[in-house]
N, C-alpha and C. Protein backbone atom coordinates (compact mmCIF):
# COMPACT_ATOMS: atom_id res chain seq x y z
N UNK A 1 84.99 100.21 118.66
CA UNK A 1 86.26 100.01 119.37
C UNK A 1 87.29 101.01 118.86
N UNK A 2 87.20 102.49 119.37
CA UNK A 2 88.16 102.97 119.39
C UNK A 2 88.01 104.15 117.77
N UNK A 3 89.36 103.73 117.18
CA UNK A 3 89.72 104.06 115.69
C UNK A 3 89.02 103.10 114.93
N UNK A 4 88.88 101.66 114.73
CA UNK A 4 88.38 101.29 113.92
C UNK A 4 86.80 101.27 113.71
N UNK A 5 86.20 101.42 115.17
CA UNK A 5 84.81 101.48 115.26
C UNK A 5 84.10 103.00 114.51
N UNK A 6 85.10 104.14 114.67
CA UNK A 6 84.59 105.38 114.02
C UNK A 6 84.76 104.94 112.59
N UNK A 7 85.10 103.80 111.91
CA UNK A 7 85.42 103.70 111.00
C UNK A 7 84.13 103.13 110.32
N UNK A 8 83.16 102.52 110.61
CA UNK A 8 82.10 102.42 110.42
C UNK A 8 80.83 103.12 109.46
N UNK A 9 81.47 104.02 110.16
CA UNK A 9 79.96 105.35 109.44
C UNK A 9 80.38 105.05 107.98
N UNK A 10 81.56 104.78 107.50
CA UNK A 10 81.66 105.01 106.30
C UNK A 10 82.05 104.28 105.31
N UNK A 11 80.60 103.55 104.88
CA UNK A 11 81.34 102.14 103.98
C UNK A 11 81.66 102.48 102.79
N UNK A 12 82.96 101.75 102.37
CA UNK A 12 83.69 101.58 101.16
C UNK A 12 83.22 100.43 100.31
N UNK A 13 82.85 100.82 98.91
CA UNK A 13 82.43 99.62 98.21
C UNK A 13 83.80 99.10 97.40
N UNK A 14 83.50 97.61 98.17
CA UNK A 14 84.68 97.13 97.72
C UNK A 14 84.73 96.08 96.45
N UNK A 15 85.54 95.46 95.82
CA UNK A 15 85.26 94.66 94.32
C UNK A 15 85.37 93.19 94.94
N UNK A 16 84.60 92.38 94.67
CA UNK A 16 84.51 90.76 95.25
C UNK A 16 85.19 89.86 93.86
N UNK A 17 85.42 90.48 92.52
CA UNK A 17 86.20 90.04 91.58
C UNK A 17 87.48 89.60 91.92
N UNK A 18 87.97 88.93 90.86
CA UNK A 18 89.51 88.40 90.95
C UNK A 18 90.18 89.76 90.29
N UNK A 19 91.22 89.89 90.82
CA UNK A 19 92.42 90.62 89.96
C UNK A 19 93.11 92.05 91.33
N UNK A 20 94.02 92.45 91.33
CA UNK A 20 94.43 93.26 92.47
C UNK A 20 93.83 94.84 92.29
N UNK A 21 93.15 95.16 93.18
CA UNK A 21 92.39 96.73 93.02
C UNK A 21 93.61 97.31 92.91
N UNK A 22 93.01 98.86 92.79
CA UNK A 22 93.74 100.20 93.01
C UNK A 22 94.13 100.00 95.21
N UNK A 23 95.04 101.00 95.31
CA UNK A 23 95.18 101.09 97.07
C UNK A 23 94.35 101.42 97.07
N UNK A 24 93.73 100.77 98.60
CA UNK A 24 92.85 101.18 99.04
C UNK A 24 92.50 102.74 99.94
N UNK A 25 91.59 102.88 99.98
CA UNK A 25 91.62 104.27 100.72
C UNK A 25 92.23 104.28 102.13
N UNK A 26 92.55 104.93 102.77
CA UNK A 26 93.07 105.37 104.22
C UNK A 26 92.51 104.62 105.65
N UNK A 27 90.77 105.31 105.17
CA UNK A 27 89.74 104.61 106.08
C UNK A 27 89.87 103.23 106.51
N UNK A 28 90.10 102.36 105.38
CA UNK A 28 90.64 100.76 105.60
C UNK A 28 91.60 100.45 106.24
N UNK A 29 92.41 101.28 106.64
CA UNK A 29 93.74 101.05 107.01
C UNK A 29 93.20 99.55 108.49
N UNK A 30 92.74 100.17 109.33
CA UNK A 30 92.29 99.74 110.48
C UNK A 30 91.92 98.11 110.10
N UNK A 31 90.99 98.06 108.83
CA UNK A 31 90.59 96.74 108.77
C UNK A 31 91.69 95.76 108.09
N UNK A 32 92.23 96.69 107.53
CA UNK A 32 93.17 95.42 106.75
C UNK A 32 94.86 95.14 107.74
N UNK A 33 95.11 96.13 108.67
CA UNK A 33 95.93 95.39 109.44
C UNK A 33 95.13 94.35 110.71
N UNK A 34 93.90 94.49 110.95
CA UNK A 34 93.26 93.41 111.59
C UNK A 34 93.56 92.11 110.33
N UNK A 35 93.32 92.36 109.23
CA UNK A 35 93.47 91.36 108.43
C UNK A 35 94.58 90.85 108.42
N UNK A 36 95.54 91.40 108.22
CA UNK A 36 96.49 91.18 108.41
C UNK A 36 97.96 90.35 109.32
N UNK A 37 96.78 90.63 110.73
CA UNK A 37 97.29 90.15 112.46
C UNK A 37 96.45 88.72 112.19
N UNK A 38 95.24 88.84 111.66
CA UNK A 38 94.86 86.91 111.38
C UNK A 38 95.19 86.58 110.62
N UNK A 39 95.68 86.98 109.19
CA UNK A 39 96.49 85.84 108.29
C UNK A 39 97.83 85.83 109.02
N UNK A 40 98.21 86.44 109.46
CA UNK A 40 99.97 86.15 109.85
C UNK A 40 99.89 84.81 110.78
N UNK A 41 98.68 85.00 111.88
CA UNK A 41 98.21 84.16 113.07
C UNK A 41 97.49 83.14 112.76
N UNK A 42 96.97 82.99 111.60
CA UNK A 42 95.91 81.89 111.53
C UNK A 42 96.54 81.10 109.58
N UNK A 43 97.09 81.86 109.09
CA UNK A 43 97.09 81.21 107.49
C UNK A 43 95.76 82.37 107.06
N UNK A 44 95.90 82.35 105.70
CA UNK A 44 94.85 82.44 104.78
C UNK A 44 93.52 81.70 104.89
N UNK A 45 93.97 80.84 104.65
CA UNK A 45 93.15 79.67 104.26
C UNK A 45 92.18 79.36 105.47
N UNK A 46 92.94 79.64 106.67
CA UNK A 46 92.31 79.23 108.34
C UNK A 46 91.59 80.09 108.75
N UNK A 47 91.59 81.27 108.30
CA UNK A 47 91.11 82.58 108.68
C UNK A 47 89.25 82.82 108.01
N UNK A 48 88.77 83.70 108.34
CA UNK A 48 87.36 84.25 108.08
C UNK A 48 87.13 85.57 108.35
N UNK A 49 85.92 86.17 107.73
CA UNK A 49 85.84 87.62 108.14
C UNK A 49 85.43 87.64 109.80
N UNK A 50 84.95 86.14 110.43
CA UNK A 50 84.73 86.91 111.28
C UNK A 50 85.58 86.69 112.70
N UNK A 51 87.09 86.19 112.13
CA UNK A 51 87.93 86.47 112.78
C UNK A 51 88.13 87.71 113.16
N UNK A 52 88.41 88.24 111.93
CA UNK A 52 88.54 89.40 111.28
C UNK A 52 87.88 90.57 112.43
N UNK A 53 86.70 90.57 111.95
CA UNK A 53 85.39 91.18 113.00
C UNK A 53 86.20 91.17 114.46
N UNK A 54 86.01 89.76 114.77
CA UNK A 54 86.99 89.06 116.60
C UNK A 54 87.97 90.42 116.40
N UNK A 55 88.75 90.41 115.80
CA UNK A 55 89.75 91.40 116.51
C UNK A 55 89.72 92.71 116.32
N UNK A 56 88.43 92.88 115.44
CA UNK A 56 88.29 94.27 115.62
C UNK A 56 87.23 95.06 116.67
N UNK A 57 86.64 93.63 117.32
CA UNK A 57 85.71 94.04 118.35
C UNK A 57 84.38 94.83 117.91
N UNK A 58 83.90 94.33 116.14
CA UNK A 58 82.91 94.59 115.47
C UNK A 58 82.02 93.40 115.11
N UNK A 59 80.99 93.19 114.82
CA UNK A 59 80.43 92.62 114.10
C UNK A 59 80.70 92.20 112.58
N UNK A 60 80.41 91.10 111.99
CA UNK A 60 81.02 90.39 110.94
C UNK A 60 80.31 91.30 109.85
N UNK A 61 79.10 92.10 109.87
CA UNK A 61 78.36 91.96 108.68
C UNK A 61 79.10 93.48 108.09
N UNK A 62 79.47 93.80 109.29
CA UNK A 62 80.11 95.64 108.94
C UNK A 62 81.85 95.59 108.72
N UNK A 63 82.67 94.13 108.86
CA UNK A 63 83.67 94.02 108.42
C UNK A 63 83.09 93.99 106.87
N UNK A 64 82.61 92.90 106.60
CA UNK A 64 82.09 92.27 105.44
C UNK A 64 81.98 93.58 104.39
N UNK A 65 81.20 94.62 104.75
CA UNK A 65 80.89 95.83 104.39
C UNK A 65 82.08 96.45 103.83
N UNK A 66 82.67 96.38 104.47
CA UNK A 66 84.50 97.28 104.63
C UNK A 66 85.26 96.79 103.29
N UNK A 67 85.18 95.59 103.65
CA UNK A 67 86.67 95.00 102.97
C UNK A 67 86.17 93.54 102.13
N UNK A 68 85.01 93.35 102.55
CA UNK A 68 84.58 91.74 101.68
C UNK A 68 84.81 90.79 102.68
N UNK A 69 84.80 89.59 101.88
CA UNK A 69 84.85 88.43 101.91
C UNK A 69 86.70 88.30 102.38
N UNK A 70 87.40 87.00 102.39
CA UNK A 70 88.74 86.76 102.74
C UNK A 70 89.16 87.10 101.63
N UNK A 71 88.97 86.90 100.43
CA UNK A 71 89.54 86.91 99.01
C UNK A 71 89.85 87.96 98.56
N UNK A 72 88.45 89.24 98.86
CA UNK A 72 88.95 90.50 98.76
C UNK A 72 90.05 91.20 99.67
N UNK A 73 89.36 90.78 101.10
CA UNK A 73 90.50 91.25 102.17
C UNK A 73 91.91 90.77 101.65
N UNK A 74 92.34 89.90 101.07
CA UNK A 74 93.68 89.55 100.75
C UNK A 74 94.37 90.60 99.43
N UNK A 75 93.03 90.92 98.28
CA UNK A 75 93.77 91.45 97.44
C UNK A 75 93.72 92.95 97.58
N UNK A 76 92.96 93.36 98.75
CA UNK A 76 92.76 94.63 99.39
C UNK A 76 94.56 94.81 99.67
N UNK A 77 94.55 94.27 100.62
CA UNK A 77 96.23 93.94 101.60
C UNK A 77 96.95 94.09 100.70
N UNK A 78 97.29 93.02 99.34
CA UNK A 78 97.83 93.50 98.71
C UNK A 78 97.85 94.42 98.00
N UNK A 79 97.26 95.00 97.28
CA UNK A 79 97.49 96.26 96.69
C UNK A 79 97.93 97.17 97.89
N UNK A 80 97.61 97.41 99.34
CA UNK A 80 98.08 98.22 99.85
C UNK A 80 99.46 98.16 100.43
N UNK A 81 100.06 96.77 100.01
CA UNK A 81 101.47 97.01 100.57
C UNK A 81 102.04 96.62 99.13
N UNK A 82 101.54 96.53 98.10
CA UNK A 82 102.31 97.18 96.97
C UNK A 82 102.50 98.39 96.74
N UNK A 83 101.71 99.21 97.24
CA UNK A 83 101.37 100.77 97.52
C UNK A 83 102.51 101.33 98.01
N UNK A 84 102.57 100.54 99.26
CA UNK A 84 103.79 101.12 100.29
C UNK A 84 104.96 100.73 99.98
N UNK A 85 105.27 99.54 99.14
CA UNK A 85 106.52 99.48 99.23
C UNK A 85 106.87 99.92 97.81
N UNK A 86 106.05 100.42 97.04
CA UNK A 86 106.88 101.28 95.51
C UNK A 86 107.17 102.49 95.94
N UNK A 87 105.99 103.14 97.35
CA UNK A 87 106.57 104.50 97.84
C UNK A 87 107.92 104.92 98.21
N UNK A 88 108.19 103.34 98.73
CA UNK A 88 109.56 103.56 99.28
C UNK A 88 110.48 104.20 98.31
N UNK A 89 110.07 103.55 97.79
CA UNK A 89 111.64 103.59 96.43
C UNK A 89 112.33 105.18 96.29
N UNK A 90 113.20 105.44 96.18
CA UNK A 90 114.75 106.73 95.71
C UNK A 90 114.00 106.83 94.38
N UNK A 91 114.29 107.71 93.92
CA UNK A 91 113.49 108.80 92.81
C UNK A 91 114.53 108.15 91.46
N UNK A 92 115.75 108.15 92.66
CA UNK A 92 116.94 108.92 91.50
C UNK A 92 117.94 108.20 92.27
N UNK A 93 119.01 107.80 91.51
CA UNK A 93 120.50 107.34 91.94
C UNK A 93 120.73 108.38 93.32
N UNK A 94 121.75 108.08 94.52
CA UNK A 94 122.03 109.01 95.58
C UNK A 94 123.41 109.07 95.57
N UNK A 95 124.00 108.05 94.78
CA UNK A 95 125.10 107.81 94.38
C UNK A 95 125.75 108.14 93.21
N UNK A 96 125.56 107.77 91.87
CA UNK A 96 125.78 108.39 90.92
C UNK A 96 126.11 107.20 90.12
N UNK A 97 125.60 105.84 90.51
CA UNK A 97 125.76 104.67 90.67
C UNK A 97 124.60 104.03 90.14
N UNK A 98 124.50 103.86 88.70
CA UNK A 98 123.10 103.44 88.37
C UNK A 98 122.48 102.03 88.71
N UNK A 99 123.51 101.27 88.59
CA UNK A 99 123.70 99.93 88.68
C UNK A 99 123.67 99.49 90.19
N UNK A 100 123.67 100.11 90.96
CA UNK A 100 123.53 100.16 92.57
C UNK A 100 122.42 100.67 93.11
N UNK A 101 122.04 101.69 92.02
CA UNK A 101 120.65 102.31 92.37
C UNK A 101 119.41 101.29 92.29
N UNK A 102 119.51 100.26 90.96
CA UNK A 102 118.90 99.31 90.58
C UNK A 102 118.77 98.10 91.30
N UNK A 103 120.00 97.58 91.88
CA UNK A 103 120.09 96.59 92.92
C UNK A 103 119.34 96.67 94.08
N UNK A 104 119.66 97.96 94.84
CA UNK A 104 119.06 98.42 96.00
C UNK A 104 117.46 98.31 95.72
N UNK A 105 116.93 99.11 94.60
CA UNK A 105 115.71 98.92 94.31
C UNK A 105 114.78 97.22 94.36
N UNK A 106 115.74 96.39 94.05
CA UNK A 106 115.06 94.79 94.06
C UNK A 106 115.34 94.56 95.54
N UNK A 107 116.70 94.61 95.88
CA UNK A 107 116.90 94.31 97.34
C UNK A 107 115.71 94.51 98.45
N UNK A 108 115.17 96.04 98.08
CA UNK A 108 114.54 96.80 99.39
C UNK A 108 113.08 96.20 99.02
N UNK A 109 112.45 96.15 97.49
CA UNK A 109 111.07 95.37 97.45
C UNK A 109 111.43 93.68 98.28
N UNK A 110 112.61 93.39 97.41
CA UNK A 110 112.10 92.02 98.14
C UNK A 110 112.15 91.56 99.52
N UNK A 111 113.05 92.47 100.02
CA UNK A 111 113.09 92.31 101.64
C UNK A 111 112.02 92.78 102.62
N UNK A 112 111.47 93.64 101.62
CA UNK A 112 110.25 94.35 102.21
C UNK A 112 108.85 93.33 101.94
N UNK A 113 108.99 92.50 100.94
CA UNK A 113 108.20 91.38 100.85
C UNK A 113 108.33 89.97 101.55
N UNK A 114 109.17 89.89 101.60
CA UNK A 114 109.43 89.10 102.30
C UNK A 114 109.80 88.92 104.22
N UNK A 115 110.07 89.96 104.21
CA UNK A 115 109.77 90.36 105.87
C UNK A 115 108.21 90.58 106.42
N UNK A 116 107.23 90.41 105.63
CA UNK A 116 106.12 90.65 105.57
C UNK A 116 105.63 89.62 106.26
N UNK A 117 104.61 89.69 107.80
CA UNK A 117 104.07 88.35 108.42
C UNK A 117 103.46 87.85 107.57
N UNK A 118 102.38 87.98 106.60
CA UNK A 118 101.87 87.27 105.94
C UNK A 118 102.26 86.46 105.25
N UNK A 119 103.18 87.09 104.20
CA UNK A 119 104.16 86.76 103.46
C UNK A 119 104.87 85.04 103.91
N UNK A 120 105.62 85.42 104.98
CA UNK A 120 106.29 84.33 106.04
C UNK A 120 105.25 83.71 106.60
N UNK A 121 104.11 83.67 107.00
CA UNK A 121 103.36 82.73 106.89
C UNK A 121 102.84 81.79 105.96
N UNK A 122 102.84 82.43 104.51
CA UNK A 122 102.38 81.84 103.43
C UNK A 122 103.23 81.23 102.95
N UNK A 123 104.40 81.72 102.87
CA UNK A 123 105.77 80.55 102.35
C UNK A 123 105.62 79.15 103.39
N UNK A 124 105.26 79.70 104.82
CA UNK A 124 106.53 78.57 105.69
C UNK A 124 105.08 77.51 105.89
N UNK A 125 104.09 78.08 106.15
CA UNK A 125 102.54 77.04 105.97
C UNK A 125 101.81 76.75 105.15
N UNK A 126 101.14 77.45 103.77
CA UNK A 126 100.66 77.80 103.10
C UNK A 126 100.92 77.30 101.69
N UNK A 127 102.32 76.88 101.32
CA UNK A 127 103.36 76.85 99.99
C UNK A 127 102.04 76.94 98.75
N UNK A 128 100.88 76.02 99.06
CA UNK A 128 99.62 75.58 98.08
C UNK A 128 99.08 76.96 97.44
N UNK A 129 99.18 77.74 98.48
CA UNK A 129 98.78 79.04 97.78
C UNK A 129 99.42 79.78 96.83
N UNK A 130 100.89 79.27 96.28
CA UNK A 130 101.68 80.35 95.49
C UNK A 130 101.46 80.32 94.41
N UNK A 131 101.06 78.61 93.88
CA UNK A 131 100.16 78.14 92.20
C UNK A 131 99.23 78.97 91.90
N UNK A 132 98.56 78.63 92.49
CA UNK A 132 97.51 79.81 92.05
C UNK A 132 97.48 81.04 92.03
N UNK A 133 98.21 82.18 92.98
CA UNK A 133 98.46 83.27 93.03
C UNK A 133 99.45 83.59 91.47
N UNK A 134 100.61 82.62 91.10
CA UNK A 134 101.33 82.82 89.92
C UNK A 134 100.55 83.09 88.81
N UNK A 135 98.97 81.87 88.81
CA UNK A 135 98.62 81.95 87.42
C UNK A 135 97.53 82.83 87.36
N UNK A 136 97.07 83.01 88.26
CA UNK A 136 95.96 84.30 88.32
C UNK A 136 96.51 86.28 88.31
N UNK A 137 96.89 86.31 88.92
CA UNK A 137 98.19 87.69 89.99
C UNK A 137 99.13 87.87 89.56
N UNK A 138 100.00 87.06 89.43
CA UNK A 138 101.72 87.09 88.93
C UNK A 138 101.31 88.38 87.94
N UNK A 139 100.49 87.85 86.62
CA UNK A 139 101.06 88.81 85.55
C UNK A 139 100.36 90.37 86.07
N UNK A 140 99.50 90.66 86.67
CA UNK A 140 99.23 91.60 86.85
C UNK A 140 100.10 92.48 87.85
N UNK A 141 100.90 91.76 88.64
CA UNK A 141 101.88 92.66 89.82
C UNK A 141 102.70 92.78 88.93
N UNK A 142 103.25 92.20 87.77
CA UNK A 142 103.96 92.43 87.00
C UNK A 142 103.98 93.61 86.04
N UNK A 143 103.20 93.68 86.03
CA UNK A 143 102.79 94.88 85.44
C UNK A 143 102.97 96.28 86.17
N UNK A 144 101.82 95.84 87.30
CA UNK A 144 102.11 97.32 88.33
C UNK A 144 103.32 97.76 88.86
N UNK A 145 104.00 96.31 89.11
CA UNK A 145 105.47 97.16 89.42
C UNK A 145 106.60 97.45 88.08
N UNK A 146 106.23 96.55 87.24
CA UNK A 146 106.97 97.21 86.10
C UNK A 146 106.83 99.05 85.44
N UNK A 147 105.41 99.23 85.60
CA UNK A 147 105.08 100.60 85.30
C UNK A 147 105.68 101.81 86.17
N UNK A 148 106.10 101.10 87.60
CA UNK A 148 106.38 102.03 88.69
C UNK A 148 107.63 101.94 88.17
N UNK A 149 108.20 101.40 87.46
CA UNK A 149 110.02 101.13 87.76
C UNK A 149 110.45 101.68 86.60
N UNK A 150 109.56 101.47 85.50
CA UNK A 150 110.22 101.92 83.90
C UNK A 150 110.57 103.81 83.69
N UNK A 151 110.03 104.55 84.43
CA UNK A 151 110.48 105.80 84.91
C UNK A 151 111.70 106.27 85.37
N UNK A 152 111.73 105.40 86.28
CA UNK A 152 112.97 105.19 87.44
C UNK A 152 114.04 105.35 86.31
N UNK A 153 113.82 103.80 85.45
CA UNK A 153 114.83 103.71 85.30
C UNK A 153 115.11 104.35 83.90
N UNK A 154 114.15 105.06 83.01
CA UNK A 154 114.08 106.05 81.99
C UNK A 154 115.10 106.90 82.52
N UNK A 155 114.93 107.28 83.91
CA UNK A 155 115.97 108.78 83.99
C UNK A 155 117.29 108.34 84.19
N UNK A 156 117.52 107.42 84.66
CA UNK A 156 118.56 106.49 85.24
C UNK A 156 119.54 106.80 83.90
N UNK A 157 118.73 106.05 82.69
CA UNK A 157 119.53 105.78 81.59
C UNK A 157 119.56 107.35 80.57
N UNK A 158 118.62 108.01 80.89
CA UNK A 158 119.24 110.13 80.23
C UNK A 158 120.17 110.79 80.76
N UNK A 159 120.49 109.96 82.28
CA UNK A 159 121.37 110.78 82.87
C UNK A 159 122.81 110.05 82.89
N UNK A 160 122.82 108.74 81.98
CA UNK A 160 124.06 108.01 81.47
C UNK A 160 124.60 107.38 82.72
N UNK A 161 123.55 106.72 83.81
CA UNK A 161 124.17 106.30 84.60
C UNK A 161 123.84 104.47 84.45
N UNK A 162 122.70 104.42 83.33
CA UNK A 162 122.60 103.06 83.12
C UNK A 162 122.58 102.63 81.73
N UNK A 163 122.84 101.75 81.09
CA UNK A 163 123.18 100.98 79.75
C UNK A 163 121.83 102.03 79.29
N UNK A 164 122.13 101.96 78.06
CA UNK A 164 120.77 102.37 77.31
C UNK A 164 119.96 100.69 76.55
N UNK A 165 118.73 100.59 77.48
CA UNK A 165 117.97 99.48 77.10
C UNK A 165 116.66 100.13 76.74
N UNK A 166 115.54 99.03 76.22
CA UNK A 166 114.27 99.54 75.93
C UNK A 166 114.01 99.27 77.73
N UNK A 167 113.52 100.60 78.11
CA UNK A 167 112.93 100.74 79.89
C UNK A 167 112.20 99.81 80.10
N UNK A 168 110.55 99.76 79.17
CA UNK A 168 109.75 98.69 79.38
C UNK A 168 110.13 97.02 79.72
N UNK A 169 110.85 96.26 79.07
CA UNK A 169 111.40 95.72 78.52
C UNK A 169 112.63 95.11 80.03
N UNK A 170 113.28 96.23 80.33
CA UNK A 170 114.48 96.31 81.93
C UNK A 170 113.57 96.07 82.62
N UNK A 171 112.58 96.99 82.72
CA UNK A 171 111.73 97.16 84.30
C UNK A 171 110.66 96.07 84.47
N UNK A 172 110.07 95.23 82.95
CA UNK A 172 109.48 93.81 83.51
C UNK A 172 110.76 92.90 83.69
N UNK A 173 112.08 92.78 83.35
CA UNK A 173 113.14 92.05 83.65
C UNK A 173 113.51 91.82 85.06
N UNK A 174 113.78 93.39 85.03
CA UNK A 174 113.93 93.33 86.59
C UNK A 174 113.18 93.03 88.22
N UNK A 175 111.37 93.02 87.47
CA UNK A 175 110.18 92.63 88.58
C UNK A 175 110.57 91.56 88.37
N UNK A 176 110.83 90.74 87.12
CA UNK A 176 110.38 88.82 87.29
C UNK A 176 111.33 88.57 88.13
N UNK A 177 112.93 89.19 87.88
CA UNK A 177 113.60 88.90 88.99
C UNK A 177 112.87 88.70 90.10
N UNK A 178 113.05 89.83 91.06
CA UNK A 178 112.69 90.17 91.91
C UNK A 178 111.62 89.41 92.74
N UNK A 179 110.61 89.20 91.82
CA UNK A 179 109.34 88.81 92.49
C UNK A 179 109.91 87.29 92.54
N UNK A 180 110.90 86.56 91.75
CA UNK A 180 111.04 85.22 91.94
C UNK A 180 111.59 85.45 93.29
N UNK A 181 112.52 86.41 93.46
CA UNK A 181 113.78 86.20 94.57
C UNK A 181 112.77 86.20 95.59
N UNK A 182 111.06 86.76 95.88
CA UNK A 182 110.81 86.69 97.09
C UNK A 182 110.23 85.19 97.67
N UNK A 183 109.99 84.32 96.10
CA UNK A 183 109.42 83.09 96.78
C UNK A 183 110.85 82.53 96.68
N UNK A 184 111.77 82.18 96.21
CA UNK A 184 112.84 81.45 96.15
C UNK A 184 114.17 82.52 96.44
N UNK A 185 114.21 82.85 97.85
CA UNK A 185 115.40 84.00 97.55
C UNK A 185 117.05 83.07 97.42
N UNK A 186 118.03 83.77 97.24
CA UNK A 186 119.23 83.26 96.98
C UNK A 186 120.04 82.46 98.03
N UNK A 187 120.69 81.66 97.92
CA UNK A 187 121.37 80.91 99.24
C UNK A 187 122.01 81.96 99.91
N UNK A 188 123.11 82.74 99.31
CA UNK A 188 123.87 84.05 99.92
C UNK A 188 123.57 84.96 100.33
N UNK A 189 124.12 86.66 100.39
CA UNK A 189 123.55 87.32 100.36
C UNK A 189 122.55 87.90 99.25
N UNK A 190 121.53 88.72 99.17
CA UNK A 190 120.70 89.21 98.47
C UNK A 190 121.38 90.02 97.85
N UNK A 191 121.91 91.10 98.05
CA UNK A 191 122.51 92.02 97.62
C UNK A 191 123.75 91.65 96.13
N UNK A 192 124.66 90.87 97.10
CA UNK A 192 125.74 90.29 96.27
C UNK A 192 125.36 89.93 94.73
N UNK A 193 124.09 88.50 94.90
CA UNK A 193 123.21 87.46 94.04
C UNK A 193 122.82 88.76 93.11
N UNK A 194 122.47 89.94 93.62
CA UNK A 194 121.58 91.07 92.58
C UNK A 194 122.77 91.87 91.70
N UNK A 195 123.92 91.56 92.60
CA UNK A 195 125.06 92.30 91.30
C UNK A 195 125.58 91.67 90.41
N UNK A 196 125.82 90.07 90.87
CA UNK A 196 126.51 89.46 89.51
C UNK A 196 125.15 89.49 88.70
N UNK A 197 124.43 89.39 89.02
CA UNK A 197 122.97 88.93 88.16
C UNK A 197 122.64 89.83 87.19
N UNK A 198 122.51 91.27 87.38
CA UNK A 198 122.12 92.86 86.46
C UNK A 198 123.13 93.23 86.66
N UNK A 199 124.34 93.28 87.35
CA UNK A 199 125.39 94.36 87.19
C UNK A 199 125.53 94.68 85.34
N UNK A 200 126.15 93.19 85.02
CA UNK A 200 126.60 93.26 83.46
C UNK A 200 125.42 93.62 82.51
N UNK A 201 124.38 93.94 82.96
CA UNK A 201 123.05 94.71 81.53
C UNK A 201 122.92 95.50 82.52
N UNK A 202 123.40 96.21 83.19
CA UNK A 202 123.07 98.02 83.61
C UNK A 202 124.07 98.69 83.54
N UNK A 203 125.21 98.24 83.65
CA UNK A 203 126.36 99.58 84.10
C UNK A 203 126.81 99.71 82.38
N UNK A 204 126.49 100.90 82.10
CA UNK A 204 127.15 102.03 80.71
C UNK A 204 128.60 101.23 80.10
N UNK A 205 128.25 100.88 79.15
CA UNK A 205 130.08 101.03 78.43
C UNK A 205 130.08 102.75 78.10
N UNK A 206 131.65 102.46 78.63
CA UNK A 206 132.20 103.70 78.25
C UNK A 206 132.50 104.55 76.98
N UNK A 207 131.56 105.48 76.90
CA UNK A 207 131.35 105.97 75.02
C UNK A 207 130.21 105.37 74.85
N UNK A 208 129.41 104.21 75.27
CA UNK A 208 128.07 103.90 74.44
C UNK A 208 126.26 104.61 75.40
N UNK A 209 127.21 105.35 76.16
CA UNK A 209 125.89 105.40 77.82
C UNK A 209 124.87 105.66 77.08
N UNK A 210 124.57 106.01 75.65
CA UNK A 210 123.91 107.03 75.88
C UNK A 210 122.98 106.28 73.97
């Protein structure tokens, strides 16, 4: 069928283990937004590969091939829209505004997580699934996005636009935030909730930036 059917010739061996892969390659793209259109439509939990298959107008045994079982297909998905949404991220302040640079940075993951069909399916049907995802997953996204962020914000703080903290240390601070705000976000705005919250441990005293 199309793009995803040329996709065939070329199976990807995928990991049936617990824990979130590397992104996946390109080739997948096709299968994991099919995956994607049945968890949003069906739950996790309701779903199968050979839904999966159903909407890709393939056979189950050559999804299966692709992407696994549901378990993999899920931590496939994720890693690939953890992928996409650290791409997003500003290098560098655009402002000159470290403390704004930082906000924006939680704002845009968590809105970007949370605008996510799956995502909004799994909160608003699903809630059973977040226990387990915390005690298995949590610490490992924690990680991956902490590693993406402690850079960020390394230059952030040489170029005296943010407190001088240990980076490691900010940048898992700032994921636990974050990743809480996407299962429990704030009554108000997002934005606002993210400045009283880090404004006062990011923005430089004056004479100490450094």
């Amino acid at each position: 069928m199309g793009k995803a059917g040329e996709a065939v010739d070329t199976v990807v061996e995928v990991p049936h283990a617990g824990g979130i892969p590397p992104a996946p390659p390109a080739e997948l793209d096709p299968y994991l937004d099919a995956a994607a259109d049945v968890f949003a439509r069906y739950g996790i939990t309701r779903s199968s590969v050979q839904d999966i298959a159903r909407r890709l107008g393939l056979n189950r045994a050559t999804v299966y091939r692709q992407i696994g079982n549901v378990d993999s297909a899920v931590r496939l998905l994720l890693a690939r829209e953890i992928h996409r949404a650290l791409a997003l991220l500003p290098s560098t302040p655009q402002d000159g505004d470290g403390a704004d640079y930082v906000i924006e940075l939680v704002a845009a993951l968590v809105s970007f997580a949370r605008a996510h069909p799956v995502t909004v399916k799994v909160l608003s049907d699903e809630p059973e699934l977040i226990g387990p995802f915390l005690v298995t997953d949590m610490p490992e996204l924690i990680v991956r996005v902490s590693e993406t962020l402690r850079p960020l914000l390394e230059g952030a703080m040489s170029a005296g636009l943010l407190a001088r903290r240990d980076p490691a240390a900010l940048a898992e601070w700032v994921t636990r935030i974050g990743l809480s705000l996407i299962i429990a976000p704030p009554a108000g705005d997002l934005r606002e909730f993210l400045a009283v919250v880090l404004r006062p441990a990011l923005t430089p005293v004056e004479g100490n930036a450094t």
